[in-house]
Protein backbone atom coordinates (compact mmCIF):
# COMPACT_ATOMS: atom_id res chain seq x y z
CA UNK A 1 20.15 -68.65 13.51
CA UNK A 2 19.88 -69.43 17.12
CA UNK A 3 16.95 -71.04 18.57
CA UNK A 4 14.83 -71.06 21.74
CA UNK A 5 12.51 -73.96 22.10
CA UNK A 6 9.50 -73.31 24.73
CA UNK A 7 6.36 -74.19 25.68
CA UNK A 8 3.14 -73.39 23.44
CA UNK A 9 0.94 -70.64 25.34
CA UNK A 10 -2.44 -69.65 23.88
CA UNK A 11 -1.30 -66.02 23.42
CA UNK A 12 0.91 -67.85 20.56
CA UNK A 13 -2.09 -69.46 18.42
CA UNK A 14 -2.02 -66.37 15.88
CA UNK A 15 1.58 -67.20 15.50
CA UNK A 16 1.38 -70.60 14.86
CA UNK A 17 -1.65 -70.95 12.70
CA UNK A 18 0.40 -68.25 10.29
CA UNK A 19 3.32 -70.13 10.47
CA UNK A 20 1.15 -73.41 9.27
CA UNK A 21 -0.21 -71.78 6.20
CA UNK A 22 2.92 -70.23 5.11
CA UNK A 23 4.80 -73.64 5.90
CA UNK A 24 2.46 -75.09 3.58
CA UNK A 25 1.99 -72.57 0.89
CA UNK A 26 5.93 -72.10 0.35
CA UNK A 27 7.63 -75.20 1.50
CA UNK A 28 5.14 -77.62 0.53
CA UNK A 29 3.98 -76.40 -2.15
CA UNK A 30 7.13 -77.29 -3.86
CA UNK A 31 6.06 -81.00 -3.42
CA UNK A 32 2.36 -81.24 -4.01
CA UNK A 33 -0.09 -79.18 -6.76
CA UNK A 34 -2.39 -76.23 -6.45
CA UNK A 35 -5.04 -77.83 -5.54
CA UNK A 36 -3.79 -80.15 -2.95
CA UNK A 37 -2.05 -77.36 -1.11
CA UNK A 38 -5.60 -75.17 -1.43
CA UNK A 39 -7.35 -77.98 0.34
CA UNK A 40 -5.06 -78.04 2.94
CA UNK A 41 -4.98 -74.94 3.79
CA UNK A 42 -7.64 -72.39 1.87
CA UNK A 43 -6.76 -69.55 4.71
CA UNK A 44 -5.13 -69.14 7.78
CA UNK A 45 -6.75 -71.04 10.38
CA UNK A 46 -8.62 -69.59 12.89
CA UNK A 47 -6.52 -69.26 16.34
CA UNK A 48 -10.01 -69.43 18.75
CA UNK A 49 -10.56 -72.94 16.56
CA UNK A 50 -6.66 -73.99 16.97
CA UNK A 51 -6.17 -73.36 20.51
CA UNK A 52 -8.23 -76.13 21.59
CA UNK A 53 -6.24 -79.09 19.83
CA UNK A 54 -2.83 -77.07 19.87
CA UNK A 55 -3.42 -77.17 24.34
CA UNK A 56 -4.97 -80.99 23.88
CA UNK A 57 -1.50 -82.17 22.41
CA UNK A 58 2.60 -81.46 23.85
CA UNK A 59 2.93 -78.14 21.64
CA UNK A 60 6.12 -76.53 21.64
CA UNK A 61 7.55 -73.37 19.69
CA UNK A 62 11.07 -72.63 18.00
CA UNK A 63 11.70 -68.42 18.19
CA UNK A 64 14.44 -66.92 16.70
CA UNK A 65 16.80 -64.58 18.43
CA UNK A 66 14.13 -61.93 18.32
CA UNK A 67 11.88 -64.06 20.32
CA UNK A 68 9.52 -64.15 16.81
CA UNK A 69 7.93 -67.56 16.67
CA UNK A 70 9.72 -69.86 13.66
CA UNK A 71 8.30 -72.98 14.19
CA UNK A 72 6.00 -75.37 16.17
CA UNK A 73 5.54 -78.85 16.72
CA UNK A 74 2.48 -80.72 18.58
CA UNK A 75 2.94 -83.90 19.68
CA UNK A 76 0.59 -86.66 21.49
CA UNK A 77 1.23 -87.35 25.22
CA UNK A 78 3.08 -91.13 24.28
CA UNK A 79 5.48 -88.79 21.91
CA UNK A 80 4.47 -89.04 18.70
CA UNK A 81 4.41 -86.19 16.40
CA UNK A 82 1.35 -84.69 15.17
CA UNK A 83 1.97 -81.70 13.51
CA UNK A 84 5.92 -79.99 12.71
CA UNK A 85 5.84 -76.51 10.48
CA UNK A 86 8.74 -73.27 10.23
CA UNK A 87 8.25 -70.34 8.15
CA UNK A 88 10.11 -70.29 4.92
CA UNK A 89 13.24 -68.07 6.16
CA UNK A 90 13.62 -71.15 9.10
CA UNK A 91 14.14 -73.98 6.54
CA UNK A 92 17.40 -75.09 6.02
CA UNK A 93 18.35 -73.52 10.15
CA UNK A 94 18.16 -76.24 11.75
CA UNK A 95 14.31 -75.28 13.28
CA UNK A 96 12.97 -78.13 12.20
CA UNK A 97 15.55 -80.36 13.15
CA UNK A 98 15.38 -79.47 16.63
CA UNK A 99 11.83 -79.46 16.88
CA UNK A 100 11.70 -82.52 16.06
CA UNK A 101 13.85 -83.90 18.12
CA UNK A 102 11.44 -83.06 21.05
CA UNK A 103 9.97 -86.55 21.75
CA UNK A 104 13.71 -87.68 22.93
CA UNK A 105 14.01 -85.23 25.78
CA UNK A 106 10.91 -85.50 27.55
CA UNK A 107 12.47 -86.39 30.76
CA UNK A 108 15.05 -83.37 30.58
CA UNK A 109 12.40 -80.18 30.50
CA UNK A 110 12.60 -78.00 33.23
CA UNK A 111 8.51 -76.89 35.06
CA UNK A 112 9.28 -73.95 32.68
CA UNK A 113 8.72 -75.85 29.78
CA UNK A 114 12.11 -74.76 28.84
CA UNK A 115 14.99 -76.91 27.31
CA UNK A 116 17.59 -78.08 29.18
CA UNK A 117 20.77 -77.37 29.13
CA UNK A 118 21.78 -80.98 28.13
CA UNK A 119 19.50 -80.76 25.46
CA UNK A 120 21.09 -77.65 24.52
CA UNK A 121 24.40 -79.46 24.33
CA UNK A 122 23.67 -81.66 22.49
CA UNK A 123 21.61 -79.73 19.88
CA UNK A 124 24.06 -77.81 19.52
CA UNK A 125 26.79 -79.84 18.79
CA UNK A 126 24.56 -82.03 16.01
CA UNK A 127 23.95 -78.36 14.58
CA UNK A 128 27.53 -77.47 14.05
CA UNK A 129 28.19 -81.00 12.27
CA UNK A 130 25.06 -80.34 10.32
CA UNK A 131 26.34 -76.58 9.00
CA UNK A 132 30.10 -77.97 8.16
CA UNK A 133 28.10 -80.25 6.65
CA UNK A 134 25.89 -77.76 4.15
CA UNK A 135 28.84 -75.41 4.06
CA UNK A 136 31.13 -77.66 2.07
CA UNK A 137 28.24 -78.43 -0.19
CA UNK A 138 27.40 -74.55 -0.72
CA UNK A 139 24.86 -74.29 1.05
CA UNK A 140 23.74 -71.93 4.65
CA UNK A 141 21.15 -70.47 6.17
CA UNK A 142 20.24 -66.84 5.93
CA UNK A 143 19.24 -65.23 9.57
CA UNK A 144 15.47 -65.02 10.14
């Protein structure tokens, strides 16, 4: 799956607050109990409440080649992450990966809020290394 990581815009907060619960109802959930995962998130959030803290902190989206939102990650202004979910179908892609990697390229964004092309590169070639990587154990990604 190919990626396009952009700037958060508030027209995305319905996208990303479904993204969290499903993040954490069927990826997490494989690591913590009922309960703990129906504390965390008993609903989707509201979007109205999110949009607030998701425009206070560096928020940035992952969309797939459809230009469907995949993942998100918020981040505080000094870089450090608060926040990193993808849906279920995005684990194992690489969304995550590259999301994270966000912090690092501060000083190579474009007034777009766009990735650039160095960035690109260079997630690009840790991705192929990566999928050699899960393809010799048996493992890929399915397309999202």
């Amino acid at each position: 799956m190919n990626t396009r990581i952009r700037r958060f815009a508030p027209v995305d907060a319905p996208a990303v607050c479904e993204i969290y619960y499903r993040s954490v109802h069927e990826v997490a959930s494989a690591r913590y109990d009922p309960a703990a995962v129906e504390a965390w998130a008993p609903e989707v959030p509201d979007p109205g409440r999110w949009l607030e803290r998701l425009c206070a902190y560096e928020t940035f989206v992952a969309e797939n080649d459809a230009g469907t939102a995949v993942g998100w990650v918020s981040m505080s202004p000094d870089g450090y992450i608060d926040m990193l979910f993808c849906l279920p179908e995005a684990t194992r892609c690489h969304v995550a990966g590259d999301l994270r990697g966000i912090p690092e390229l501060r000083s190579v964004r474009d007034d777009a809020g766009e990735i650039g092309l160095r960035w690109e590169r260079r997630i690009e070639r840790r991705r192929k290394r990566v999928v050699a990587s899960e393809e010799r154990a048996g493992r890929a990604c399915l397309p999202v």
